[in-house]
Every structure is written in C-alpha cells, then in structure tokens.
C-alpha atoms as a PDB file:
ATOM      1  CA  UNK A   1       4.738 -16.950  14.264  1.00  0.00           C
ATOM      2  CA  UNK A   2       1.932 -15.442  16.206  1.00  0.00           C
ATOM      3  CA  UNK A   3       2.638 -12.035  15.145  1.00  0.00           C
ATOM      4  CA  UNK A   4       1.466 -11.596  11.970  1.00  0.00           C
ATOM      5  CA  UNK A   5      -0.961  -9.251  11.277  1.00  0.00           C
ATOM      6  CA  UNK A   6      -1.633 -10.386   7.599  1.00  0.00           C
ATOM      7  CA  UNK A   7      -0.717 -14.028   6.862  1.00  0.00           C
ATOM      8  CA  UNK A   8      -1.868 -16.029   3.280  1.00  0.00           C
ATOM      9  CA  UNK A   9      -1.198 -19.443   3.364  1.00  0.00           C
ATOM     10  CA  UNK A  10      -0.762 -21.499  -0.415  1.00  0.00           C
ATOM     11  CA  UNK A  11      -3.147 -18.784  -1.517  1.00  0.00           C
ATOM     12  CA  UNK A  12      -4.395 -19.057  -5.348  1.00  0.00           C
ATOM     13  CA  UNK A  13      -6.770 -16.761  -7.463  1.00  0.00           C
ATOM     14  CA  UNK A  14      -8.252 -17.704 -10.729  1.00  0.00           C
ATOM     15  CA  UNK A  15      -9.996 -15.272 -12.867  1.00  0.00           C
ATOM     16  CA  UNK A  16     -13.044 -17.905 -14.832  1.00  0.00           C
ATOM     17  CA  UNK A  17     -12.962 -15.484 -18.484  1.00  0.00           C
ATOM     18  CA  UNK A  18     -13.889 -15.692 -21.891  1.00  0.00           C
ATOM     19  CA  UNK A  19     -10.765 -17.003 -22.839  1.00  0.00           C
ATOM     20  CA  UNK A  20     -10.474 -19.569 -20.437  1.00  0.00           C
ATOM     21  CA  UNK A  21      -9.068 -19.052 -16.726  1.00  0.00           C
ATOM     22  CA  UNK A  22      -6.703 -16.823 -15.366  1.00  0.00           C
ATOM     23  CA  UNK A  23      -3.794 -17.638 -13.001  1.00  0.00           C
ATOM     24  CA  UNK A  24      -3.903 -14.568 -10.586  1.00  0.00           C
ATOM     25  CA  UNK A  25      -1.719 -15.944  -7.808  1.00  0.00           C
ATOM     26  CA  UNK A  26      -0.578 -19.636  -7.111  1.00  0.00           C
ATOM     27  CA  UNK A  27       0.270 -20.719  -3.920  1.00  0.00           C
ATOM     28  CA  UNK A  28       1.382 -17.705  -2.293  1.00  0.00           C
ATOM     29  CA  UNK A  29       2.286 -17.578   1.251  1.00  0.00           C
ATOM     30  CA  UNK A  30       3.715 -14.869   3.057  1.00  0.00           C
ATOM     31  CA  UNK A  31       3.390 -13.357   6.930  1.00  0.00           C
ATOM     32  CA  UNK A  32       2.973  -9.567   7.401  1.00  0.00           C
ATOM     33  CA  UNK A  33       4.124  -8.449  10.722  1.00  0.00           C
ATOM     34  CA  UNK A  34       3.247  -5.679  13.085  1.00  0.00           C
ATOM     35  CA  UNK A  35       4.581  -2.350  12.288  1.00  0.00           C
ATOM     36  CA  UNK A  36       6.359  -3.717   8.971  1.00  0.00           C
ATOM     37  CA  UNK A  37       6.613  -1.749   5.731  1.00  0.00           C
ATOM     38  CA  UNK A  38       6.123  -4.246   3.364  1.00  0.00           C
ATOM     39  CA  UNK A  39       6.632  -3.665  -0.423  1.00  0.00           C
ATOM     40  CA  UNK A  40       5.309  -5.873  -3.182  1.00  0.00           C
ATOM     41  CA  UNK A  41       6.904  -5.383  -7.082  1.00  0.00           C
ATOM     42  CA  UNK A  42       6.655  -7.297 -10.096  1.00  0.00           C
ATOM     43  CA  UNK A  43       5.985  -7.298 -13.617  1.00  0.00           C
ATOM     44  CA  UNK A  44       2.764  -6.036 -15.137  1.00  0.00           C
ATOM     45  CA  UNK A  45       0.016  -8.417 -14.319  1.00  0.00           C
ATOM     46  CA  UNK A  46       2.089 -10.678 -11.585  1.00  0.00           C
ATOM     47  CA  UNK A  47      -0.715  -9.998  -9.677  1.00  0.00           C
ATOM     48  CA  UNK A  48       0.520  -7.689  -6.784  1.00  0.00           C
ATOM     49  CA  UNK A  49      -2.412  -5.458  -6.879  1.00  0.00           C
ATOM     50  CA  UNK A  50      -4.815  -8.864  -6.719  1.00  0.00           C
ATOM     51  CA  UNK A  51      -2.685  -9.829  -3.418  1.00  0.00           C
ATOM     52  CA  UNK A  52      -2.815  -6.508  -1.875  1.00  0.00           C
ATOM     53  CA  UNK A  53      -7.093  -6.605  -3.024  1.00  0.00           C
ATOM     54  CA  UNK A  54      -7.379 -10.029  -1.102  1.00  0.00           C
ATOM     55  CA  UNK A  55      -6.070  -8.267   1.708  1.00  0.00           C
ATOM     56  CA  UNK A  56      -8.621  -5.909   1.596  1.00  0.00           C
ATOM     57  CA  UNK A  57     -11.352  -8.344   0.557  1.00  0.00           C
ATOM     58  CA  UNK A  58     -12.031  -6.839  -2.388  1.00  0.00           C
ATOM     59  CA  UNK A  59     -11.286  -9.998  -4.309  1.00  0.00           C
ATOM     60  CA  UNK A  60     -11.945 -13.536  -2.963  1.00  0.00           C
ATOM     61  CA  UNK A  61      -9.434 -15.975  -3.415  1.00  0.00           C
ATOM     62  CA  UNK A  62     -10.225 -19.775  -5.157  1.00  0.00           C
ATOM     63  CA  UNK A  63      -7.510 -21.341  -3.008  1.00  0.00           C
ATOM     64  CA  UNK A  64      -5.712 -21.122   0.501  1.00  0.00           C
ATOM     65  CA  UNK A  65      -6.485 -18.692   3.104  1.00  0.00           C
ATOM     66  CA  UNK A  66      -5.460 -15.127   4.153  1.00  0.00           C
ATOM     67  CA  UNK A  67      -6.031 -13.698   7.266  1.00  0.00           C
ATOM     68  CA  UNK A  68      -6.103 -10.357   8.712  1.00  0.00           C
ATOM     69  CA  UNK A  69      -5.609 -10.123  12.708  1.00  0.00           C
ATOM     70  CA  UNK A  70      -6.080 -13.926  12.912  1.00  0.00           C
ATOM     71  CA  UNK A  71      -9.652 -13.562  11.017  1.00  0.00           C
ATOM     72  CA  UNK A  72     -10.761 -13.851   7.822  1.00  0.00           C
ATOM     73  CA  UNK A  73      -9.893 -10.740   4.933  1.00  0.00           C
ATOM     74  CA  UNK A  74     -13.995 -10.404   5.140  1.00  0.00           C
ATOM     75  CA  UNK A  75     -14.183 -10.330   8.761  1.00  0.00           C
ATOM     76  CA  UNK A  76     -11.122  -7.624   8.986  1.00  0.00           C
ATOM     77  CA  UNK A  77     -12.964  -5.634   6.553  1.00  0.00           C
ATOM     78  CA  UNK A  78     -16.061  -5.261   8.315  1.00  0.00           C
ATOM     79  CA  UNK A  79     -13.949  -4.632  11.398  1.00  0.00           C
ATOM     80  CA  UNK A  80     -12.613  -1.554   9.443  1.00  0.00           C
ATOM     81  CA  UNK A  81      -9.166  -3.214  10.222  1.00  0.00           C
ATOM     82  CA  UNK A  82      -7.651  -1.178   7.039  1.00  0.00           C
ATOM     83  CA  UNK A  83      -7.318   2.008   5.082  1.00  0.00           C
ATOM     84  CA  UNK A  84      -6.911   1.449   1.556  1.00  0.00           C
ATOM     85  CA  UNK A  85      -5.386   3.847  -1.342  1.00  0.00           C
ATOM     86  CA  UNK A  86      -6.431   3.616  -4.333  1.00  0.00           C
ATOM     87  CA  UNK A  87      -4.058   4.553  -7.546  1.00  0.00           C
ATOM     88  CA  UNK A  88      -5.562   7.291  -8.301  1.00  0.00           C
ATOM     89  CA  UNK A  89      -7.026  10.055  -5.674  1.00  0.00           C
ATOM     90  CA  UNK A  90     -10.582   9.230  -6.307  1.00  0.00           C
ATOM     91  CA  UNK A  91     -11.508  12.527  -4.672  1.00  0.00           C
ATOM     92  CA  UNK A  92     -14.874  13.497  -5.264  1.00  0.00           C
ATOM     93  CA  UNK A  93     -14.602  17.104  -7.006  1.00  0.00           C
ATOM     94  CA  UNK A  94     -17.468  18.676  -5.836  1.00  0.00           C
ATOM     95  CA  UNK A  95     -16.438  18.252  -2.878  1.00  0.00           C
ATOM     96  CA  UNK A  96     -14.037  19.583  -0.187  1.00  0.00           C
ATOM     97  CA  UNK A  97     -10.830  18.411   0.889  1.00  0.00           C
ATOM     98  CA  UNK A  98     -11.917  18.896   4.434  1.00  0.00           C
ATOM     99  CA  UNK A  99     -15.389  16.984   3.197  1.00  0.00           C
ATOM    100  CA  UNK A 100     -13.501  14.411   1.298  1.00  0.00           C
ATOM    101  CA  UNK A 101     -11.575  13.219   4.297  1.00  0.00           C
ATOM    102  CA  UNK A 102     -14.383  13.045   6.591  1.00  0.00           C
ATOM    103  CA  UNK A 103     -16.560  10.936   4.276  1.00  0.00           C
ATOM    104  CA  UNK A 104     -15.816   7.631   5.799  1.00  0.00           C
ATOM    105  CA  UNK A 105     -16.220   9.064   9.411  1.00  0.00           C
ATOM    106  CA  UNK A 106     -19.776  10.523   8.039  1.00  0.00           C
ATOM    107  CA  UNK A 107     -20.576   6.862   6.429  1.00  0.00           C
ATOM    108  CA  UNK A 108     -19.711   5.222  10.132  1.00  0.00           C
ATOM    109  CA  UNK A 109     -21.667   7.634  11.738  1.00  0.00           C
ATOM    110  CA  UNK A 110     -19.076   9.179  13.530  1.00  0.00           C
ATOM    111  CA  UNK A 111     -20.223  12.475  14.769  1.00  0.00           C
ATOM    112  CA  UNK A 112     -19.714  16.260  13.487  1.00  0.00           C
ATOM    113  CA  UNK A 113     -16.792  16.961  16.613  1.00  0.00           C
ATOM    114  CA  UNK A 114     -15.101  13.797  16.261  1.00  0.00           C
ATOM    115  CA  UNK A 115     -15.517  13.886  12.081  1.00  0.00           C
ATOM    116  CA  UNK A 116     -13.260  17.555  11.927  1.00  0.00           C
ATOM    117  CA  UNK A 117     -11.498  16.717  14.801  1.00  0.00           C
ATOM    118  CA  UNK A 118      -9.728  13.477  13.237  1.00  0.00           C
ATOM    119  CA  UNK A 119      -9.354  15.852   9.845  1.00  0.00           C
ATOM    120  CA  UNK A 120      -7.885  17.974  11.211  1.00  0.00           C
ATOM    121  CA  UNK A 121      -5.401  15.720  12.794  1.00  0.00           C
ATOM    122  CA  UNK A 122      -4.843  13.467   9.743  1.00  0.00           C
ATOM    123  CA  UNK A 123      -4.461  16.624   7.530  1.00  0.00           C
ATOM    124  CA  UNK A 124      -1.798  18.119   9.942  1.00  0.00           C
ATOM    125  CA  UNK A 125      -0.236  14.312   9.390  1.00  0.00           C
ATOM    126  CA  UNK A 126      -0.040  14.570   5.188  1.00  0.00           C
ATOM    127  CA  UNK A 127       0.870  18.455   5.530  1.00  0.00           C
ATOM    128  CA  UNK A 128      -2.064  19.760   4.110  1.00  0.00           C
ATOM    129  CA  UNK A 129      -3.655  21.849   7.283  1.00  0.00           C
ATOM    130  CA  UNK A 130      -5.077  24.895   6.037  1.00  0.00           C
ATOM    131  CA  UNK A 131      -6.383  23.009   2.782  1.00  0.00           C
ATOM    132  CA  UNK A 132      -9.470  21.821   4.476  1.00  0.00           C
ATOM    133  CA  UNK A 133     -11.842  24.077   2.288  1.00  0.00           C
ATOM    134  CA  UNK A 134     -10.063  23.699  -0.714  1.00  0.00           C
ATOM    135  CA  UNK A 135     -11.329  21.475  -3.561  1.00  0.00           C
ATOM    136  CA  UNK A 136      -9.602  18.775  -5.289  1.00  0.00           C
ATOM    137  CA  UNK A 137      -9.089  20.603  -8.815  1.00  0.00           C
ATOM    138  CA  UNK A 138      -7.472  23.274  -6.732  1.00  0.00           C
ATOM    139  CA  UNK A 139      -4.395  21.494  -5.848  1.00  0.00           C
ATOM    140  CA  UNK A 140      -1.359  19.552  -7.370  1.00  0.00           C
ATOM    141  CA  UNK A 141      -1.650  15.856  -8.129  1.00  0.00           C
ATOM    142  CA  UNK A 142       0.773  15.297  -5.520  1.00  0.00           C
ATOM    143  CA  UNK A 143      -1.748  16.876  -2.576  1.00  0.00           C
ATOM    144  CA  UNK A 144      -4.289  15.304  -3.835  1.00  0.00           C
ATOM    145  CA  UNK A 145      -2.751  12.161  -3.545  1.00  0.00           C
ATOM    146  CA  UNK A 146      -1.579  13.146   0.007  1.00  0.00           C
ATOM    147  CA  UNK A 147      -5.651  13.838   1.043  1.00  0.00           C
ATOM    148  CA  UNK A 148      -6.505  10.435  -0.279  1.00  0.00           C
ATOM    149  CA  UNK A 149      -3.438   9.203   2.044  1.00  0.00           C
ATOM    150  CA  UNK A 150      -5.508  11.343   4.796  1.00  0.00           C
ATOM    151  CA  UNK A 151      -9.315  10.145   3.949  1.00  0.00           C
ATOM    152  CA  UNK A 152      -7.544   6.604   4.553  1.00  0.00           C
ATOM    153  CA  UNK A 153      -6.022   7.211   7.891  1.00  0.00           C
ATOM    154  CA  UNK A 154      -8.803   9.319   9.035  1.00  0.00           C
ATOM    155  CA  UNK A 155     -10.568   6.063  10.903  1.00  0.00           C
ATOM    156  CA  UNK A 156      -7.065   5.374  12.548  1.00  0.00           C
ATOM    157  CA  UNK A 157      -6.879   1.581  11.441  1.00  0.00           C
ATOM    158  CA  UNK A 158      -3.566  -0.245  12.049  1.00  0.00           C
ATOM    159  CA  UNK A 159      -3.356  -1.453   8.432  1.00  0.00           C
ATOM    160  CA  UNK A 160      -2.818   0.892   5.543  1.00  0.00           C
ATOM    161  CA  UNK A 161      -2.754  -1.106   2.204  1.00  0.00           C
ATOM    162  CA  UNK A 162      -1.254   1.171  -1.015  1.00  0.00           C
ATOM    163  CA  UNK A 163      -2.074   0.435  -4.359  1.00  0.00           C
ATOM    164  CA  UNK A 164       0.671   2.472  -6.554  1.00  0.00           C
ATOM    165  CA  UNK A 165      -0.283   5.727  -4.773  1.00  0.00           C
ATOM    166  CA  UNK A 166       2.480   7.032  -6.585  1.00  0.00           C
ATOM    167  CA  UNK A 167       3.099   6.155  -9.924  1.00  0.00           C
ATOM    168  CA  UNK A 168       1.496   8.430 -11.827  1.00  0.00           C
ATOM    169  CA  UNK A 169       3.451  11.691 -10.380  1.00  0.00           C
ATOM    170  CA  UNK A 170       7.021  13.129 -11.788  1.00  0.00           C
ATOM    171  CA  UNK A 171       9.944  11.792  -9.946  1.00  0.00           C
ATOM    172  CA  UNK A 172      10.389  14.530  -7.774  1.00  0.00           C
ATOM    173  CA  UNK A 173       6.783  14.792  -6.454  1.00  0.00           C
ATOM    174  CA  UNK A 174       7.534  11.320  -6.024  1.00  0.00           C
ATOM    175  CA  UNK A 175      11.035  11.301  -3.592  1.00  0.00           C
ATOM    176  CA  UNK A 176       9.150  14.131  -1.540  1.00  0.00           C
ATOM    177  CA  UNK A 177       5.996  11.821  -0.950  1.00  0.00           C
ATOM    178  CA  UNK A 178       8.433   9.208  -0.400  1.00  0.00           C
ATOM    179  CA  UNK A 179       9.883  10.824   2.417  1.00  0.00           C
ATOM    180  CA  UNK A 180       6.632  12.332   3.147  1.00  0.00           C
ATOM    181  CA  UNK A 181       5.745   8.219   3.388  1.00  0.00           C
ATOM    182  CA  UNK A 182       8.411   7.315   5.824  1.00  0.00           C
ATOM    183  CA  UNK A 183       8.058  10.147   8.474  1.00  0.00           C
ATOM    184  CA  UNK A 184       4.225   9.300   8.257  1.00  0.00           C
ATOM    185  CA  UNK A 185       5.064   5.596   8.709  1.00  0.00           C
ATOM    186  CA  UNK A 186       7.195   6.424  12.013  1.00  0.00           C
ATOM    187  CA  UNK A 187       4.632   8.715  13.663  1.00  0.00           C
ATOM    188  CA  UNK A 188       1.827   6.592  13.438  1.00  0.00           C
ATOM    189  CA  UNK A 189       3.612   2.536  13.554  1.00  0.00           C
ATOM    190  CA  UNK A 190       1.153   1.213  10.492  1.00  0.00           C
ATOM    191  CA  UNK A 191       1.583  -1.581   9.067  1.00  0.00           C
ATOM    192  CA  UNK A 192       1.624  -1.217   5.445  1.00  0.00           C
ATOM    193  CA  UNK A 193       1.482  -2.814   2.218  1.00  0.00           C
ATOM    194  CA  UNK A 194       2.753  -1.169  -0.769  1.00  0.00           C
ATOM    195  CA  UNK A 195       2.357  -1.992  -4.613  1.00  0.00           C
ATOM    196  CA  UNK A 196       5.184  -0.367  -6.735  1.00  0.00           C
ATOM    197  CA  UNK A 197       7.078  -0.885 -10.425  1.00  0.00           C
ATOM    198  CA  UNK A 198       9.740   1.294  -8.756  1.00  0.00           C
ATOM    199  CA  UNK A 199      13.040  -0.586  -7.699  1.00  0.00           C
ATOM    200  CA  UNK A 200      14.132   2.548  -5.486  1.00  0.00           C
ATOM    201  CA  UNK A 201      10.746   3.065  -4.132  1.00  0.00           C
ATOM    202  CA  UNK A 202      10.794   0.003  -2.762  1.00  0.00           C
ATOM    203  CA  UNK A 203      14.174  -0.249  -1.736  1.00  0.00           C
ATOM    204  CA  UNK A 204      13.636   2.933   0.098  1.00  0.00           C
ATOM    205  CA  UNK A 205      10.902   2.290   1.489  1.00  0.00           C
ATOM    206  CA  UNK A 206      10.441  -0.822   2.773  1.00  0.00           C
ATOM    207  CA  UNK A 207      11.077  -2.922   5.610  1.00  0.00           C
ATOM    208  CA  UNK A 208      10.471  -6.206   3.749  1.00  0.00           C
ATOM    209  CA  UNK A 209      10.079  -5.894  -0.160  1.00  0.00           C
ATOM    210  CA  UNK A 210       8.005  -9.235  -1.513  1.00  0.00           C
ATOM    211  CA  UNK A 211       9.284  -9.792  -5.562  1.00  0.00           C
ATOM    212  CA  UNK A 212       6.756 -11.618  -7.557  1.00  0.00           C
ATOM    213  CA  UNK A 213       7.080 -13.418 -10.724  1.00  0.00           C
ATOM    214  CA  UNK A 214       4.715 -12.996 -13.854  1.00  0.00           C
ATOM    215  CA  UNK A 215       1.428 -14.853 -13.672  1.00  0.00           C
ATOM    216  CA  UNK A 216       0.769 -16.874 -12.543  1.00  0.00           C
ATOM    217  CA  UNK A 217       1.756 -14.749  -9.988  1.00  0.00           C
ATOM    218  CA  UNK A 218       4.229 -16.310  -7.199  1.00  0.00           C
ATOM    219  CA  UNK A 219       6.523 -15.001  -4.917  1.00  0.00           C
ATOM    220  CA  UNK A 220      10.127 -15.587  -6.139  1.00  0.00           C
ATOM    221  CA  UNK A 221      11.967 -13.837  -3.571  1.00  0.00           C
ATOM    222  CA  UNK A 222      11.554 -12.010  -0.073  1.00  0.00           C
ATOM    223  CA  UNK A 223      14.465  -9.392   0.889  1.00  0.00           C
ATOM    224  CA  UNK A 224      14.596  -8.115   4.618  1.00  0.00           C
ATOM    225  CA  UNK A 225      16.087  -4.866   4.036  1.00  0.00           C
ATOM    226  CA  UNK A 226      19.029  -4.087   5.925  1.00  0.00           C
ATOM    227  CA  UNK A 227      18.887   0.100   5.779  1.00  0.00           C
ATOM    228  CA  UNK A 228      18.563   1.981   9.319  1.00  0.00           C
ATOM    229  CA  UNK A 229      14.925   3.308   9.887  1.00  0.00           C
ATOM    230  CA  UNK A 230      16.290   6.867   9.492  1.00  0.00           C
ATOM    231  CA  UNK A 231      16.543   7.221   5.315  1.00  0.00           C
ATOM    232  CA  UNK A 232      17.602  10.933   4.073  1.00  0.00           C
ATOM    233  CA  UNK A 233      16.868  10.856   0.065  1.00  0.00           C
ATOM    234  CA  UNK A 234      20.984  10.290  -0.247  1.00  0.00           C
ATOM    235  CA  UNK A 235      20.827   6.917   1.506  1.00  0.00           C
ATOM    236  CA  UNK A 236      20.132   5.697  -1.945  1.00  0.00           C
ATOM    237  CA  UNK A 237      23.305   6.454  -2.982  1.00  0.00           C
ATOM    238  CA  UNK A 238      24.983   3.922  -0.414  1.00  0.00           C
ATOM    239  CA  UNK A 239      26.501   0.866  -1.310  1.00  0.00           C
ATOM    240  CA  UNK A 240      24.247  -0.871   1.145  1.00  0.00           C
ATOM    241  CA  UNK A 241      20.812   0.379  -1.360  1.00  0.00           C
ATOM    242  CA  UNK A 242      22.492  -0.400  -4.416  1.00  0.00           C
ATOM    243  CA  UNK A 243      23.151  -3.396  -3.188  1.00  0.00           C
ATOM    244  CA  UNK A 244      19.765  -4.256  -2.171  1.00  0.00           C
ATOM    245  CA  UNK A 245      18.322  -2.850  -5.553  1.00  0.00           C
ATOM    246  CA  UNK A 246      20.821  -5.191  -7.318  1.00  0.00           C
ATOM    247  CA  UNK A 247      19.355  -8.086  -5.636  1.00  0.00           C
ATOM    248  CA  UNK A 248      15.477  -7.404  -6.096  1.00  0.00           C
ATOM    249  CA  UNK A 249      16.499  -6.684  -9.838  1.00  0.00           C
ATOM    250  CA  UNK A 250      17.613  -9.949  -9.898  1.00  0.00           C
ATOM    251  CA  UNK A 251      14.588 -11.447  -8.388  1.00  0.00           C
ATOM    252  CA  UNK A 252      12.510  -9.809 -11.144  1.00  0.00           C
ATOM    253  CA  UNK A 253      15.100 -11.196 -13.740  1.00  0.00           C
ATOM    254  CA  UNK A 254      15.258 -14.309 -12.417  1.00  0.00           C
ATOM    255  CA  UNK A 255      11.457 -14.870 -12.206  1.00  0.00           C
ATOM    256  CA  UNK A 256      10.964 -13.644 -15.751  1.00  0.00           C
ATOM    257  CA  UNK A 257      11.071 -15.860 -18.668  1.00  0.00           C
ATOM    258  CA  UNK A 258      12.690 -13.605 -21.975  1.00  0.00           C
ATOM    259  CA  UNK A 259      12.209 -16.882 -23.460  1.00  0.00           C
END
C-alpha cells in the first residue's frame, strides 16, 4: 500500500535495565493511512505509549523500521511532520494561553502576525477564543487540555499523535472532548493516533482501533470500525458499538494471560 502515512514493519524495542532487558514491542507491524483515526489500547505497560513515542521519535526502536511519510520517524520529526499531546497539559503557568499556543511558532521563528494569527485560528478550532490572555490555573482541566490540543495543531502538521489526552478528566468532561475530538478531526482531515484504556473511547472514536497484548507488547488484533463518520454521544448505545466494544474486549482478553 502506498498510502500509508505511518507504516512499522516487524518493529521491536528493548529497554537494556538493571534488571535485565525489557520487551517494549516485538515485531509489530501496522500501516497508518491518510486521514485515519487510529486508536491503540491495551493493558498497562503493552507498550502503546512506546509505539505512539517511536512515531514521534522520541524513542528509537532496536528492531524493524517505522516510517513517517515514506522517511524515517527522525527525518519526519525534523520535518515537523507531527503535533504531539502529551498526557498531561504541560502548560507552562506563567504563561498565557494565547503565549502557550504560540510557543512552537516562536521556537520556529515564525513571525509575530503569523504567530497570533494561527492562535487565533487553532483556538477558535478547540473553542477556547476569547481565552487567549487567560492563564492556565485559570481554567478547568478540561480547557487546559483543549489548549494543549491547540499548541499542537498550531504548526498545522498532518499528523496529530495523542498520548491519553484524556484520562485523567471525569467522564463527562471526557464524552464532551470526545465529541469535541471528532468534529475537530472532520474539519481539519488529521491523521491521528490515539492511546486510550477506554473501550468506548476508542470505539467511538476511531476509524481503526489497534489492540495490543501485554509486553512484550504485540498487536493481537486490528478492528476496522464499521460506525458512520457522523457519531452523536447515543451512537454508543447501538447494537453496531456494542458490538464492536464486545470484540476489542475480547482482543484484550484474549491477549492476556490470567494464568
């Protein structure tokens, strides 16, 4: 396929620690297409987050290959092929929303028209205009999370790669930003790659949701999600979701040993 935006190939990651090495991922290989909405869930420590890091070049693999736009993950990065979000905000408290968002543009050198002109834009895209002179301890977890959302599409790459944006917010923070997620997704065709523990999440979500087994991390199933685009909140109430959810719970059953 020469679509793929992402593709790893019988990629591996071993961790050399005091206690001997650790399995990361083993032979993983999996194609990431243009304009997909790919999620990735697994047990603690199946090594989702290390896939979605390799991605981003932040860790190196020991085995295989990954590309990113048909070079390599280190190559893409300098390219600023990606916007990445982090877990947690990271927003730097002394500093402005508005500030916040532009500090990538500043770092590039971008310059002071173009820097608030894409914040303003990317803040209008989270639904946070007007916050631009705010600071971080001023708002809800949930906005904050949205600005990090907006410092990472403020460069307007075609990759945004989503580390459990959401996980540490109450569940109905979480279905708004969900939905917030989606209309975001539509508006702007990103490719994305998404790290959840949430079996709706994903299900709602995703295009494509990637199940991975405990380490050493492997892919033990791949579901193409059969939902239309357009998802109200209520769609998970379908037969068609729970049906879906059934079947990635399975996956993570299957690939777990209770043993």
């Amino acid at each position: 396929m020469t679509d793929a935006v992402i593709r790893a190939t019988n990629l591996s990651l071993t961790f050399e620690t005091n206690d001997g090495p650790v399995h990361a991922l083993k032979d993983v290989s999996l194609d990431i297409n243009k304009g997909e909405f790919v999620s990735f869930i697994g047990p603690s420590g199946c090594g989702k987050t290390t896939f979605l890091r390799c991605m981003a070049d932040l860790e190196h693999p020991t085995g295989g290959e990954i590309t990113v736009n048909g070079v390599s993950a280190e190559e893409a990065r300098k390219a600023r092929a990606y916007g990445y979000v982090f877990q947690h905000a990271g927003l730097y408290p002394w500093r402005t929303i508005g500030r916040n968002v532009k500090l990538p543009l500043e770092i590039m050198g971008f310059d002071k028209a173009e820097q608030t002109e894409r914040m303003n834009r990317v803040l209008e895209l989270v639904d946070l205009a007007g916050f631009e002179n705010k600071f971080p301890w001023q708002l809800s977890g949930g906005m904050q999370q949205r600005a990090s959302i907006a410092r990472a599409l403020a460069f307007d790459a075609d990759i945004l790669l989503m580390d459990e944006p959401f996980g540490a917010l109450d569940e109905i923070v979480r279905d708004h930003l969900n939905e917030q997620l989606l209309r975001l997704w539509a508006r702007t065709n990103k490719t994305i790659g998404f790290v959840t523990h949430s079996i709706p999440e994903a299900v709602y979500l995703s295009t494509k949701i990637v199940v991975m087994s405990p380490r050493p991390g492997r892919i033990s199933d791949v579901i193409e999600s059969t939902l239309p685009t357009e998802r109200p909140l209520e769609i998970r109430d379908s037969p068609e979701f729970l049906e879906i959810a059934h079947r990635v719970r399975e996956g993570l059953r299957a690939g777990h040993s209770y043993d």
